[in-house]
C-alpha atoms as a PDB file:
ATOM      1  CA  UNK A   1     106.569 112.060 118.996  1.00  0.00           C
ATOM      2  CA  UNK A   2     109.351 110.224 120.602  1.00  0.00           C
ATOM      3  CA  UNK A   3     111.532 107.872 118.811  1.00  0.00           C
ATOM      4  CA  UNK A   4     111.570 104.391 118.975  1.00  0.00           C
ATOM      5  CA  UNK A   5     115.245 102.531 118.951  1.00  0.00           C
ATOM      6  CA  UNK A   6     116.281  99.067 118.849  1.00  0.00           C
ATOM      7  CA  UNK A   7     119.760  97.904 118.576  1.00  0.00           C
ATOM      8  CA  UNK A   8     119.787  98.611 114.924  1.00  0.00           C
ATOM      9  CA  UNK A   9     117.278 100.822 114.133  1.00  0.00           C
ATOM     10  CA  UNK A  10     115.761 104.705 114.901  1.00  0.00           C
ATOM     11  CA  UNK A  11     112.181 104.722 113.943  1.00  0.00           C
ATOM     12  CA  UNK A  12     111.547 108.345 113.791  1.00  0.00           C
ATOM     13  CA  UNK A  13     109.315 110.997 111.499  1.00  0.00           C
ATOM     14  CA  UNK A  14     109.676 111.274 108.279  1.00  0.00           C
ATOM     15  CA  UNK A  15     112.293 114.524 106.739  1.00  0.00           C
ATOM     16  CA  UNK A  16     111.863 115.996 103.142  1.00  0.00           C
ATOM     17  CA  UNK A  17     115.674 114.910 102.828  1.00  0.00           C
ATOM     18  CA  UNK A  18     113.934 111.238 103.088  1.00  0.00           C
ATOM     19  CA  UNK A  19     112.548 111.540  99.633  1.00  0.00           C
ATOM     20  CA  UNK A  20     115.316 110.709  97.566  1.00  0.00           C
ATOM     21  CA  UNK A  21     115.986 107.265  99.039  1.00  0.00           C
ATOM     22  CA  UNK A  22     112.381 106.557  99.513  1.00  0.00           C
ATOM     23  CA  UNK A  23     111.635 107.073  95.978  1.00  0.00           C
ATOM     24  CA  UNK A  24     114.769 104.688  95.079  1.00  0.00           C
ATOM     25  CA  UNK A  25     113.233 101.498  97.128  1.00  0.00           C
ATOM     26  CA  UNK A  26     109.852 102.416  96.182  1.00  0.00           C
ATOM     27  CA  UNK A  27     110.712 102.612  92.483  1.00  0.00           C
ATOM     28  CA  UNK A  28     112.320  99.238  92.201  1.00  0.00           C
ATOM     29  CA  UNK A  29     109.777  96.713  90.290  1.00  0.00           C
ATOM     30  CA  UNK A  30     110.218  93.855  92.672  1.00  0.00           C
ATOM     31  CA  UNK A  31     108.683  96.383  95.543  1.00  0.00           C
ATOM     32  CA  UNK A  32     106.036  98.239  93.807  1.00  0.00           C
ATOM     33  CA  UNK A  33     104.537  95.254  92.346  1.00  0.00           C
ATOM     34  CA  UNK A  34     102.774  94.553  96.095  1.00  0.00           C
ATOM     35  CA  UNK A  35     102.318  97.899  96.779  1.00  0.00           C
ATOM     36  CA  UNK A  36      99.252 100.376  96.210  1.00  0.00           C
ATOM     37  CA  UNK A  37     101.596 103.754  94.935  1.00  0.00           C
ATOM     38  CA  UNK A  38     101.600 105.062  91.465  1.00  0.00           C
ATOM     39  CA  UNK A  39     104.500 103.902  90.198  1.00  0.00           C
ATOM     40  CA  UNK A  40     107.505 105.733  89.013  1.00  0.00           C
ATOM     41  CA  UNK A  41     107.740 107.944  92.104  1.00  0.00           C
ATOM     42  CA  UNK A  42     108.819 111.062  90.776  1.00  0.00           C
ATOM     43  CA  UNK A  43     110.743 113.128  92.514  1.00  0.00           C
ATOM     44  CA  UNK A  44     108.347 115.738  93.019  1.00  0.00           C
ATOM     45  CA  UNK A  45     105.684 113.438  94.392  1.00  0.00           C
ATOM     46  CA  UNK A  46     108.013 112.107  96.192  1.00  0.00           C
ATOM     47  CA  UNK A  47     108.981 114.974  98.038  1.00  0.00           C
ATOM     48  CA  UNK A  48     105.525 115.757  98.425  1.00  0.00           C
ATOM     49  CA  UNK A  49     105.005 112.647 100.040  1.00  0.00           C
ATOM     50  CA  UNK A  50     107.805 112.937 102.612  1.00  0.00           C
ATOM     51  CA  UNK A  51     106.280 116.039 103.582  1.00  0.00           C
ATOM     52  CA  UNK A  52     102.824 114.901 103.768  1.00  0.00           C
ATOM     53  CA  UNK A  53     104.053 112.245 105.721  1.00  0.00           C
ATOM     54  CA  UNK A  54     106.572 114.822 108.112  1.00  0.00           C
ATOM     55  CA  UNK A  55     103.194 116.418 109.048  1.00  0.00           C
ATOM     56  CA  UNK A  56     101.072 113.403 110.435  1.00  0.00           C
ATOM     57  CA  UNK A  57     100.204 112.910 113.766  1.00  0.00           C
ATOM     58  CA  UNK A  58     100.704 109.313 115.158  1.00  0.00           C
ATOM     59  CA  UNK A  59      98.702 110.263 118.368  1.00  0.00           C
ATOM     60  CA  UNK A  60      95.809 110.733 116.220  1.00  0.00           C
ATOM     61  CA  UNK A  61      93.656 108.199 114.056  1.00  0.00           C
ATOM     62  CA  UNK A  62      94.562 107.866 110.491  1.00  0.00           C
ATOM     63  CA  UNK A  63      97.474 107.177 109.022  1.00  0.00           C
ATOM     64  CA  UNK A  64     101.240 107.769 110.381  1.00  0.00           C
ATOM     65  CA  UNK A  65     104.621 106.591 108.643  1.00  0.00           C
ATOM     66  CA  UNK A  66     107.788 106.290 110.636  1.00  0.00           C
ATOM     67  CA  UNK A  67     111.156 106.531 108.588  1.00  0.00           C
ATOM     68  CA  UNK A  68     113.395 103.457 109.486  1.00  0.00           C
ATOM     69  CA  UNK A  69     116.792 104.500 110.171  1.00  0.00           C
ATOM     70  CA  UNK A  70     119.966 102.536 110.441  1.00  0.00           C
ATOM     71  CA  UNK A  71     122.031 103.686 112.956  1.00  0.00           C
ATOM     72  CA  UNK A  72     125.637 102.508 111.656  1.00  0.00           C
ATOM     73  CA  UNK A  73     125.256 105.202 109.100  1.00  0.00           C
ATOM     74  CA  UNK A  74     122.045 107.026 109.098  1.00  0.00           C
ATOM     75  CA  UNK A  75     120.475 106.059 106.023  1.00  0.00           C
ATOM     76  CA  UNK A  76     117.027 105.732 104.919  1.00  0.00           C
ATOM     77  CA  UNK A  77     116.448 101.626 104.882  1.00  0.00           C
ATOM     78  CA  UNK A  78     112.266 101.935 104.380  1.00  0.00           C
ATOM     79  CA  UNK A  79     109.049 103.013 105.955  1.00  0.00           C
ATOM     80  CA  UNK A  80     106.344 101.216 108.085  1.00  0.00           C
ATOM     81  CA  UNK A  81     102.939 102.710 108.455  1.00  0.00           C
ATOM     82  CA  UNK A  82     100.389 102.711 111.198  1.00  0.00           C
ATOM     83  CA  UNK A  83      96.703 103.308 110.450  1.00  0.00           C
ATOM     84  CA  UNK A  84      95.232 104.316 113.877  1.00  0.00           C
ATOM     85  CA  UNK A  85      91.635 103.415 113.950  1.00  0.00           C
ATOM     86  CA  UNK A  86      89.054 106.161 115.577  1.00  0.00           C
ATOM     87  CA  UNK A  87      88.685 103.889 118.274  1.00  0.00           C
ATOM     88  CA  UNK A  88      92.234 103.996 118.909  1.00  0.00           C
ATOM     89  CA  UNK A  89      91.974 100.717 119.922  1.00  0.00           C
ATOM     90  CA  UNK A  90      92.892  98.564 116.864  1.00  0.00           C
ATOM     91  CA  UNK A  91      95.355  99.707 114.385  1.00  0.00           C
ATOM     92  CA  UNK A  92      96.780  98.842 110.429  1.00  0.00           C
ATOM     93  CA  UNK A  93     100.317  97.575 109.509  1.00  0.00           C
ATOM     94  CA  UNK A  94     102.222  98.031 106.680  1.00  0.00           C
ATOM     95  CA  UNK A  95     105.840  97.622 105.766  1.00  0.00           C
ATOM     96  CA  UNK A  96     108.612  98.158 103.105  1.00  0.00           C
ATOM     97  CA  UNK A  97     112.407  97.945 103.239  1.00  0.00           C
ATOM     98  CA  UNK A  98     115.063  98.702 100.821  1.00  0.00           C
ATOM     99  CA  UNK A  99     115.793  95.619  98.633  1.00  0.00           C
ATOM    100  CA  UNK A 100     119.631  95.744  99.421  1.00  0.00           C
ATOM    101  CA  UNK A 101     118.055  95.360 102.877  1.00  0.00           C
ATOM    102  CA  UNK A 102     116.247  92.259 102.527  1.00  0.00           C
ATOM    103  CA  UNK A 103     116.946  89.031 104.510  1.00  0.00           C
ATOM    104  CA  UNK A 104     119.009  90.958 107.266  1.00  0.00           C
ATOM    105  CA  UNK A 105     116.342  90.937 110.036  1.00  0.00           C
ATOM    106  CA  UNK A 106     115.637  94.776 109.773  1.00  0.00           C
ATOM    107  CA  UNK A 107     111.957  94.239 108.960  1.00  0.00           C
ATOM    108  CA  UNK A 108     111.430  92.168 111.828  1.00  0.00           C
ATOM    109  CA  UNK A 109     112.936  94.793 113.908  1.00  0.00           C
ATOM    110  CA  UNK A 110     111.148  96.763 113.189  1.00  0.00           C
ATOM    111  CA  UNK A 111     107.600  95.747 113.268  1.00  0.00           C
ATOM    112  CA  UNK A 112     108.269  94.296 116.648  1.00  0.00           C
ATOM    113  CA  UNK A 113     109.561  97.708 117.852  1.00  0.00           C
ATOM    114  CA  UNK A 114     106.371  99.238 116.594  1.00  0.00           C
ATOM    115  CA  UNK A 115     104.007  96.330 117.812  1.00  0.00           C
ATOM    116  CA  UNK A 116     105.319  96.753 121.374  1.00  0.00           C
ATOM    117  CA  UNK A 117     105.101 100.167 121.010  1.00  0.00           C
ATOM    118  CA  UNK A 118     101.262 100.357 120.227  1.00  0.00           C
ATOM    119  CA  UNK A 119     100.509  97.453 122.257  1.00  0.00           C
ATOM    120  CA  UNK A 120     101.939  99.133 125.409  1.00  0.00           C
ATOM    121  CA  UNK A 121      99.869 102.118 124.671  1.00  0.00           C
ATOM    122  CA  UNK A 122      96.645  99.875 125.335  1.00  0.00           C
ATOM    123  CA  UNK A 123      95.523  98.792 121.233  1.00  0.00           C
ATOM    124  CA  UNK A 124      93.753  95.543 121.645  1.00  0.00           C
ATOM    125  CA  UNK A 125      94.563  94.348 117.971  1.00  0.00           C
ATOM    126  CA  UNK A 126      96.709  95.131 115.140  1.00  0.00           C
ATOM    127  CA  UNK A 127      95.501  94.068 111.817  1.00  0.00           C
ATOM    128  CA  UNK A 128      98.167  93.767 108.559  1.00  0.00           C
ATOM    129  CA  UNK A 129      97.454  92.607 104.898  1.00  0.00           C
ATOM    130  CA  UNK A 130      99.689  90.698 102.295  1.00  0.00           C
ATOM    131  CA  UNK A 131      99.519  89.590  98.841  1.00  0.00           C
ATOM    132  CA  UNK A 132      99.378  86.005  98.360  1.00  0.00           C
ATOM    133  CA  UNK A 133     102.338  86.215  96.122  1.00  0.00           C
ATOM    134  CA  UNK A 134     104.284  87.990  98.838  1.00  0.00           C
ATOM    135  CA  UNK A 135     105.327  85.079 100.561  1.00  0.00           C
ATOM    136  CA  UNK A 136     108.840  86.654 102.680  1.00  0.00           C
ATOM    137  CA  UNK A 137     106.431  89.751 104.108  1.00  0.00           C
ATOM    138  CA  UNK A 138     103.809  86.497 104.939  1.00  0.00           C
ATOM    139  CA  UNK A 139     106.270  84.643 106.818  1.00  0.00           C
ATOM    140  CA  UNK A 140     107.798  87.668 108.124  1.00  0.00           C
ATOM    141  CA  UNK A 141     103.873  88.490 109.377  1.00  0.00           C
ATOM    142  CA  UNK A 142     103.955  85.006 111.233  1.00  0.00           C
ATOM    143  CA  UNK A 143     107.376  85.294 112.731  1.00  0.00           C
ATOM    144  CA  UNK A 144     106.094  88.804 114.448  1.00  0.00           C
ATOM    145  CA  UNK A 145     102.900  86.675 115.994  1.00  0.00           C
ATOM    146  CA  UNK A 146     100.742  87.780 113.770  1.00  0.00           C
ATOM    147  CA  UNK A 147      97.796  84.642 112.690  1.00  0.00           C
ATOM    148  CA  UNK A 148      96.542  83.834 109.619  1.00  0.00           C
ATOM    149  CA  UNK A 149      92.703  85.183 109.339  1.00  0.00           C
ATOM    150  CA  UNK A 150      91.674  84.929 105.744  1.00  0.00           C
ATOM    151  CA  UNK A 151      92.241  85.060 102.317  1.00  0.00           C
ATOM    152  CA  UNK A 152      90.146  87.409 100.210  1.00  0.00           C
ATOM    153  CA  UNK A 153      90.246  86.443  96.346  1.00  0.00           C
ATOM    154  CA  UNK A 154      91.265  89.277  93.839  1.00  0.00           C
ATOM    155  CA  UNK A 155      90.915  91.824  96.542  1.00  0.00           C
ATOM    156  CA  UNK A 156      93.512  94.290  95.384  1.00  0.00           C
ATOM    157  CA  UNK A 157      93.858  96.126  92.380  1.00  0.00           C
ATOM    158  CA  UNK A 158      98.029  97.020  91.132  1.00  0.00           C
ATOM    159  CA  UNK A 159      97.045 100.598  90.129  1.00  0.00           C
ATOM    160  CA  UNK A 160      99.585 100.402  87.903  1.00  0.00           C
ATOM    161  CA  UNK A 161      99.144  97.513  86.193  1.00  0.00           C
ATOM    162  CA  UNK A 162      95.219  96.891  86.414  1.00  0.00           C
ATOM    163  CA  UNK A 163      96.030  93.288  87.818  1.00  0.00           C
ATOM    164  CA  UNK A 164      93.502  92.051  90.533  1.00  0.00           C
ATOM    165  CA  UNK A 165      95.241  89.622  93.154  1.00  0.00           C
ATOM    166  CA  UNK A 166      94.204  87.851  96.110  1.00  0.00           C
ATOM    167  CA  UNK A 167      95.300  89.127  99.578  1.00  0.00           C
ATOM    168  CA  UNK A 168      96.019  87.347 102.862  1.00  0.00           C
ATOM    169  CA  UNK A 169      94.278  89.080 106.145  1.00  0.00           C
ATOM    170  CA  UNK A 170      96.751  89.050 109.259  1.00  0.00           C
ATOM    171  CA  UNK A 171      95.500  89.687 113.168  1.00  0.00           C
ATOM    172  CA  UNK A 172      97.575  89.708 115.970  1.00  0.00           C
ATOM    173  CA  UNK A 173      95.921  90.663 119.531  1.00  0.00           C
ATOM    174  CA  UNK A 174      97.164  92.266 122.496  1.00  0.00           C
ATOM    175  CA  UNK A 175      97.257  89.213 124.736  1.00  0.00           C
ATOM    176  CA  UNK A 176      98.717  86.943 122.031  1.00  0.00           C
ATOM    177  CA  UNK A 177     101.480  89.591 121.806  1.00  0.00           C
ATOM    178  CA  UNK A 178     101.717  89.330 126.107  1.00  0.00           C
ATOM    179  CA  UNK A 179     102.014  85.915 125.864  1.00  0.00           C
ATOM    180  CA  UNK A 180     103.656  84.889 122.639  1.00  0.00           C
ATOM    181  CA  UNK A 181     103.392  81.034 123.266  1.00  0.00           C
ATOM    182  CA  UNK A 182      99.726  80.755 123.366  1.00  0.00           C
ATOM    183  CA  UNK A 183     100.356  79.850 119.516  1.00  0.00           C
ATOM    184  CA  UNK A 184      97.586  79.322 117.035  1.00  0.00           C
ATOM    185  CA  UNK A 185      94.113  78.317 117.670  1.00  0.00           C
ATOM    186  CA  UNK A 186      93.652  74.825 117.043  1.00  0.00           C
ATOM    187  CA  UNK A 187      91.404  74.851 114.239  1.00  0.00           C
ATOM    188  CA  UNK A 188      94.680  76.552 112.528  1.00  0.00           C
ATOM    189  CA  UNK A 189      96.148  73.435 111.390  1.00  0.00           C
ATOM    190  CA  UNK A 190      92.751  71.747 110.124  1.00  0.00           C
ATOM    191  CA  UNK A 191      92.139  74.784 107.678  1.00  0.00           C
ATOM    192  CA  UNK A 192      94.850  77.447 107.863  1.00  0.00           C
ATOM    193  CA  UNK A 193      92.512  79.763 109.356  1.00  0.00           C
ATOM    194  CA  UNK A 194      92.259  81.087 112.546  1.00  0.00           C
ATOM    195  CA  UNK A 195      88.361  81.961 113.972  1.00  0.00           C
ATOM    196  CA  UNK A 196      88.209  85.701 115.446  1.00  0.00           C
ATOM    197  CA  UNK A 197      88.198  85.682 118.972  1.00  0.00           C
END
């Protein structure tokens, strides 16, 4: 797999030495609360789960998790995963960054990094999912070119807390991403929706 830099940033595969800090950022409340992992991460599991992750494929379908990197020092700042579909034409999104991290522009980075990246290996779409109550990773969605699709109503279960909460369905397409100020559809601004196209 080959790296992918931006001026701040190596996105690379994941290292076992990558489960210390992982399991710091995923343990803090404010982050696992929109998140599907059990929460506390123990270290164990965690380590377990940097390997697991070390040993995916991102050529393949399924599931792939690059380790964001900042390159002043090295350090672990979060994870973004890619869920190759079989058709390995449409693809998942998901994100999380250190809190120490937040409102520095390294998310954004990063998921356009990644978005050109797939999109310039030939995926037509990439799809991403929020929680309603998540409203910086929702505007962070937008700011990338992704367009509001739906809303599904208590959609996702907290495993850790039983809580069912609604979740907001992202979409961005390969020719909206080509030509960034195509902009919403229309029908956008009459219902915050966006029909599939």
């Amino acid at each position: 797999m080959t790296e992918i830099e931006t001026t701040r940033l190596i996105l690379r595969r994941f290292r076992i030495q990558d489960a210390a800090p992982m399991a710091a950022y995923r343990n803090d409340p404010d982050i696992a609360r929109y998140q599907a992992w059990p929460s506390p991460l123990t270290p164990e599991a965690a380590t377990d789960q940097a390997r697991v992750y070390s040993e995916q494929d991102p050529e393949q379908p399924g599931w792939f998790q690059y380790a964001i990197e900042l390159k002043v020092d090295r350090s672990l700042a979060g994870d973004l995963g890619v869920n190759l579909h079989d058709n390995r034409m449409q693809a998942d999104l998901g994100y999380t960054l250190a809190p120490a991290l937040h409102g520095q522009g390294y998310a954004i980075e990063a998921v356009r990094a990644v978005l050109g990246h797939l999109f310039r290996q030939g995926l037509h779409r990439v799809s991403a999912e929020c929680d309603t109550r998540n409203t910086p990773s929702a505007r962070l969605l937008e700011r990338a070119g992704f367009t509001l699709e739906g809303r599904r109503p208590e959609f996702t279960m907290n495993i850790n807390t039983g809580e069912w909460t609604d979740t907001l369905l992202y979409g961005l397409l390969a020719r909206h991403w080509r030509n960034p100020v195509a902009g919403p559809h229309p029908a956008a601004k009459a219902t915050g929706l966006v029909p599939r196209s």
